[in-house]
N, C-alpha and C. Protein backbone atom coordinates (compact mmCIF):
# COMPACT_ATOMS: atom_id res chain seq x y z
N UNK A 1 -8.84 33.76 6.44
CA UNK A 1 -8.11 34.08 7.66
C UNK A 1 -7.29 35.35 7.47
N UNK A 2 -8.06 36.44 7.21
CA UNK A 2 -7.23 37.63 7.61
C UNK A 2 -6.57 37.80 6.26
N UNK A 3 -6.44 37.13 5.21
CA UNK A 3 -5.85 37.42 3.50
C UNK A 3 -4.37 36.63 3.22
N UNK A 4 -3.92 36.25 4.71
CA UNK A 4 -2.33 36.45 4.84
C UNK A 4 -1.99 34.86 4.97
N UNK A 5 -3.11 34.29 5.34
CA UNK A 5 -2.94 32.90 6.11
C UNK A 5 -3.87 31.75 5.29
N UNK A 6 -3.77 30.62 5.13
CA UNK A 6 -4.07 30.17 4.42
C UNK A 6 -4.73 28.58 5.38
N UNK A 7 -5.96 28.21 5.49
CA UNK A 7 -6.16 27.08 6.38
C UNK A 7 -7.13 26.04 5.36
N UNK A 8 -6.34 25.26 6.01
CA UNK A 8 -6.40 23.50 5.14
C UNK A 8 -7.16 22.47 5.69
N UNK A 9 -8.23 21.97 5.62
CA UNK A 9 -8.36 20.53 5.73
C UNK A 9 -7.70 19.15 5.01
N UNK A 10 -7.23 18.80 5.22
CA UNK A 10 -6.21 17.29 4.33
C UNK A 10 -6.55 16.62 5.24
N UNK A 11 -6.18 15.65 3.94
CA UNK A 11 -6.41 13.91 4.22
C UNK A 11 -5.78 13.31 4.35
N UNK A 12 -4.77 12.23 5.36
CA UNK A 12 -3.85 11.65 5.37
C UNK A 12 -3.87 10.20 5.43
N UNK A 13 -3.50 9.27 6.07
CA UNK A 13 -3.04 7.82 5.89
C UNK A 13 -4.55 7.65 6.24
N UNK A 14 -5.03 6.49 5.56
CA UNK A 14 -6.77 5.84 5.55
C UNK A 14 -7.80 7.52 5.51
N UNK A 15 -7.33 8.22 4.80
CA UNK A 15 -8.33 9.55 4.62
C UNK A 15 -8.42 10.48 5.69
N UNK A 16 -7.86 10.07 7.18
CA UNK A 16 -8.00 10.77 8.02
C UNK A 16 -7.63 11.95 7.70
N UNK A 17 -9.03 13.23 8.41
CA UNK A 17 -8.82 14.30 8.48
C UNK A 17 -7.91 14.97 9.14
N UNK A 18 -7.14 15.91 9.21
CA UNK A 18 -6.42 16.84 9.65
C UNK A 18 -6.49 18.78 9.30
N UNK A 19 -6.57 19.06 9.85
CA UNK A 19 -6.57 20.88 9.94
C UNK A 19 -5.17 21.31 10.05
N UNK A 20 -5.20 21.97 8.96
CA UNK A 20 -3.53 22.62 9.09
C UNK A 20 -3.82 24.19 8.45
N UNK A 21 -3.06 24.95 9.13
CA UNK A 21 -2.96 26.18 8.93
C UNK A 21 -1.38 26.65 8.79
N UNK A 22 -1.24 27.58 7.20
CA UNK A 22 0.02 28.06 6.45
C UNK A 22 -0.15 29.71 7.48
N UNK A 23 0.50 30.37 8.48
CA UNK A 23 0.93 31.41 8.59
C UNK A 23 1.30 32.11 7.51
N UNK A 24 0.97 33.05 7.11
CA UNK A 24 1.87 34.44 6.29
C UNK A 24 2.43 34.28 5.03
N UNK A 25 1.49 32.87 4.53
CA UNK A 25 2.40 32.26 2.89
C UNK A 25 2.02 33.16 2.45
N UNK A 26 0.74 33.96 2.09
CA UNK A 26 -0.04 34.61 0.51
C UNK A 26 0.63 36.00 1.03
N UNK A 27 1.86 36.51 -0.20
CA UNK A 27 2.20 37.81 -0.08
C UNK A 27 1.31 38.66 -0.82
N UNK A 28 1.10 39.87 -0.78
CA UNK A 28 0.86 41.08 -1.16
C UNK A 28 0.36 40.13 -3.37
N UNK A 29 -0.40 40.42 -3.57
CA UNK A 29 -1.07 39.98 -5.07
C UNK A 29 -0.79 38.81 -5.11
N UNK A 30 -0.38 37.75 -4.05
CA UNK A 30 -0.38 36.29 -4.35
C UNK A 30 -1.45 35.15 -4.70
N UNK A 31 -1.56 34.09 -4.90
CA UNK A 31 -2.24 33.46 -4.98
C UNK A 31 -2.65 32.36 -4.09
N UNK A 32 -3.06 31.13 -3.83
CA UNK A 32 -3.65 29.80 -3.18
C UNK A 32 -2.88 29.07 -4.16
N UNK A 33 -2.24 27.91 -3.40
CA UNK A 33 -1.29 27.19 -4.21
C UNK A 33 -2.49 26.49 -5.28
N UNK A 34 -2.66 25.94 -6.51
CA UNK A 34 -4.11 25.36 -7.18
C UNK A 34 -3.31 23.58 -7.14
N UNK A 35 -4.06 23.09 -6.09
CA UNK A 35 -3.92 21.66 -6.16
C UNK A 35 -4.55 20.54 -6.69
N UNK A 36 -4.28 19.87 -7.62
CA UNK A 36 -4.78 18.80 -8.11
C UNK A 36 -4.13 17.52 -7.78
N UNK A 37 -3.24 16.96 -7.48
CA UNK A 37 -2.58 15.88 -6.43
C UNK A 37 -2.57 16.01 -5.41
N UNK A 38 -1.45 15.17 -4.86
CA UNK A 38 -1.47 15.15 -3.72
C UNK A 38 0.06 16.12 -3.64
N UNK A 39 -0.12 16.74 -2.03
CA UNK A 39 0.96 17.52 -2.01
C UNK A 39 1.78 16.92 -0.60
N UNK A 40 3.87 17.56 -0.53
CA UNK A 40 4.23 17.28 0.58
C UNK A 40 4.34 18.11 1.16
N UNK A 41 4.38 18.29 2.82
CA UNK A 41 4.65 19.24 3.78
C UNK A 41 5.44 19.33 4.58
N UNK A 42 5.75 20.07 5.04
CA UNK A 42 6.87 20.35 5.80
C UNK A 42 6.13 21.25 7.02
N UNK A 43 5.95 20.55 8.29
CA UNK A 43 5.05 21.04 9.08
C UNK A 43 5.47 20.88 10.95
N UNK A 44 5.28 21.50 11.65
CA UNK A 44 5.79 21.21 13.07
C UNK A 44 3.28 21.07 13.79
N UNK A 45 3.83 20.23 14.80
CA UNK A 45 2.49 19.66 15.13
C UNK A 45 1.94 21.06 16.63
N UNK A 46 1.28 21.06 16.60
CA UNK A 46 0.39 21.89 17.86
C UNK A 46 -0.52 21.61 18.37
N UNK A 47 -0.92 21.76 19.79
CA UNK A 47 -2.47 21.87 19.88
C UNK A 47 -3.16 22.92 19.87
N UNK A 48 -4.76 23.05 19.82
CA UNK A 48 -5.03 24.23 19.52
C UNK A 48 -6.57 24.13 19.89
N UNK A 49 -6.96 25.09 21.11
CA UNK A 49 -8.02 25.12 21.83
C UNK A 49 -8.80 26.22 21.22
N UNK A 50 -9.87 25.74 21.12
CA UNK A 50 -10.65 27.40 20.39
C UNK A 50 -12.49 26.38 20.64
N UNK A 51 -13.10 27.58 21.34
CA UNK A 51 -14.30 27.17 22.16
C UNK A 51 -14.38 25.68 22.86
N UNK A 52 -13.56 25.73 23.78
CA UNK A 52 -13.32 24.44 24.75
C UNK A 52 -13.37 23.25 24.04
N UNK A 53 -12.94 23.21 22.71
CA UNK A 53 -12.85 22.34 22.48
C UNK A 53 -11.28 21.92 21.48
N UNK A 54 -10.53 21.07 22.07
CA UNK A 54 -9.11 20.48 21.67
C UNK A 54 -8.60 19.48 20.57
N UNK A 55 -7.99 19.79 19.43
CA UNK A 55 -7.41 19.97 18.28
C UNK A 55 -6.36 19.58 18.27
N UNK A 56 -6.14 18.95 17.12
CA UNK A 56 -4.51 18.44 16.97
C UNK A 56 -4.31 19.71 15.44
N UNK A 57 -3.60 20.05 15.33
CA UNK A 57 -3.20 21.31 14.24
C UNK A 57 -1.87 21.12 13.70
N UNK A 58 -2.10 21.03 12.12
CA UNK A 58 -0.61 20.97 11.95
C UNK A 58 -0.43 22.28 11.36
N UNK A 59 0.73 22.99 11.63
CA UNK A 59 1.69 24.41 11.26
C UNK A 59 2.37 24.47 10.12
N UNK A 60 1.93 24.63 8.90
CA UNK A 60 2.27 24.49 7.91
C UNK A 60 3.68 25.15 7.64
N UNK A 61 4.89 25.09 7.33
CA UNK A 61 6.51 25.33 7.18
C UNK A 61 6.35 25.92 5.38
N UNK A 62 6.22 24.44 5.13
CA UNK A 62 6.35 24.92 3.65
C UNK A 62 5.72 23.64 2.25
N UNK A 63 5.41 24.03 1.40
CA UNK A 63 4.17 22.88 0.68
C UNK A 63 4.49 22.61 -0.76
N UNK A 64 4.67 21.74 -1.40
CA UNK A 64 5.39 21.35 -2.50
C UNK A 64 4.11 20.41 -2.94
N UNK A 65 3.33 20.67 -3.98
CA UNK A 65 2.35 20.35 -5.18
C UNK A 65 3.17 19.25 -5.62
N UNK A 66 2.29 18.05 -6.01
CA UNK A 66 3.18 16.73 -6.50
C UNK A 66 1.78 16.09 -7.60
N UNK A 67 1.68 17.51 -8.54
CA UNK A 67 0.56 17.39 -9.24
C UNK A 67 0.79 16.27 -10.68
């Protein structure tokens, strides 16, 4: 997504999928957080229409590795 943005599929309560997208985390020579647990988030909820078809999206705030 553009170098800057970072988009997630996760798994939450009974595996359910969810799509979440980090705005503007990866600065200038940064990296992808490297996850091997499970991680917590800090996230506000959206919807999000893209080719007529409707999305629940979570807005990633901020992400803490609980490796």
């Amino acid at each position: 997504m553009k170098g800057q943005h970072l988009k997630m599929r996760l798994a939450g309560a009974n595996n359910k999928p969810w799509e979440a997208v980090w705005w503007n985390c990866v600065q200038d020579g940064g990296q992808t957080p490297d996850v091997k647990g499970s991680i917590e988030l800090a996230y506000t909820i959206e919807t999000n229409i893209w080719n007529n078809e409707l999305r629940v999206q979570l807005n990633v705030q901020d992400l803490q590795c609980k490796n």
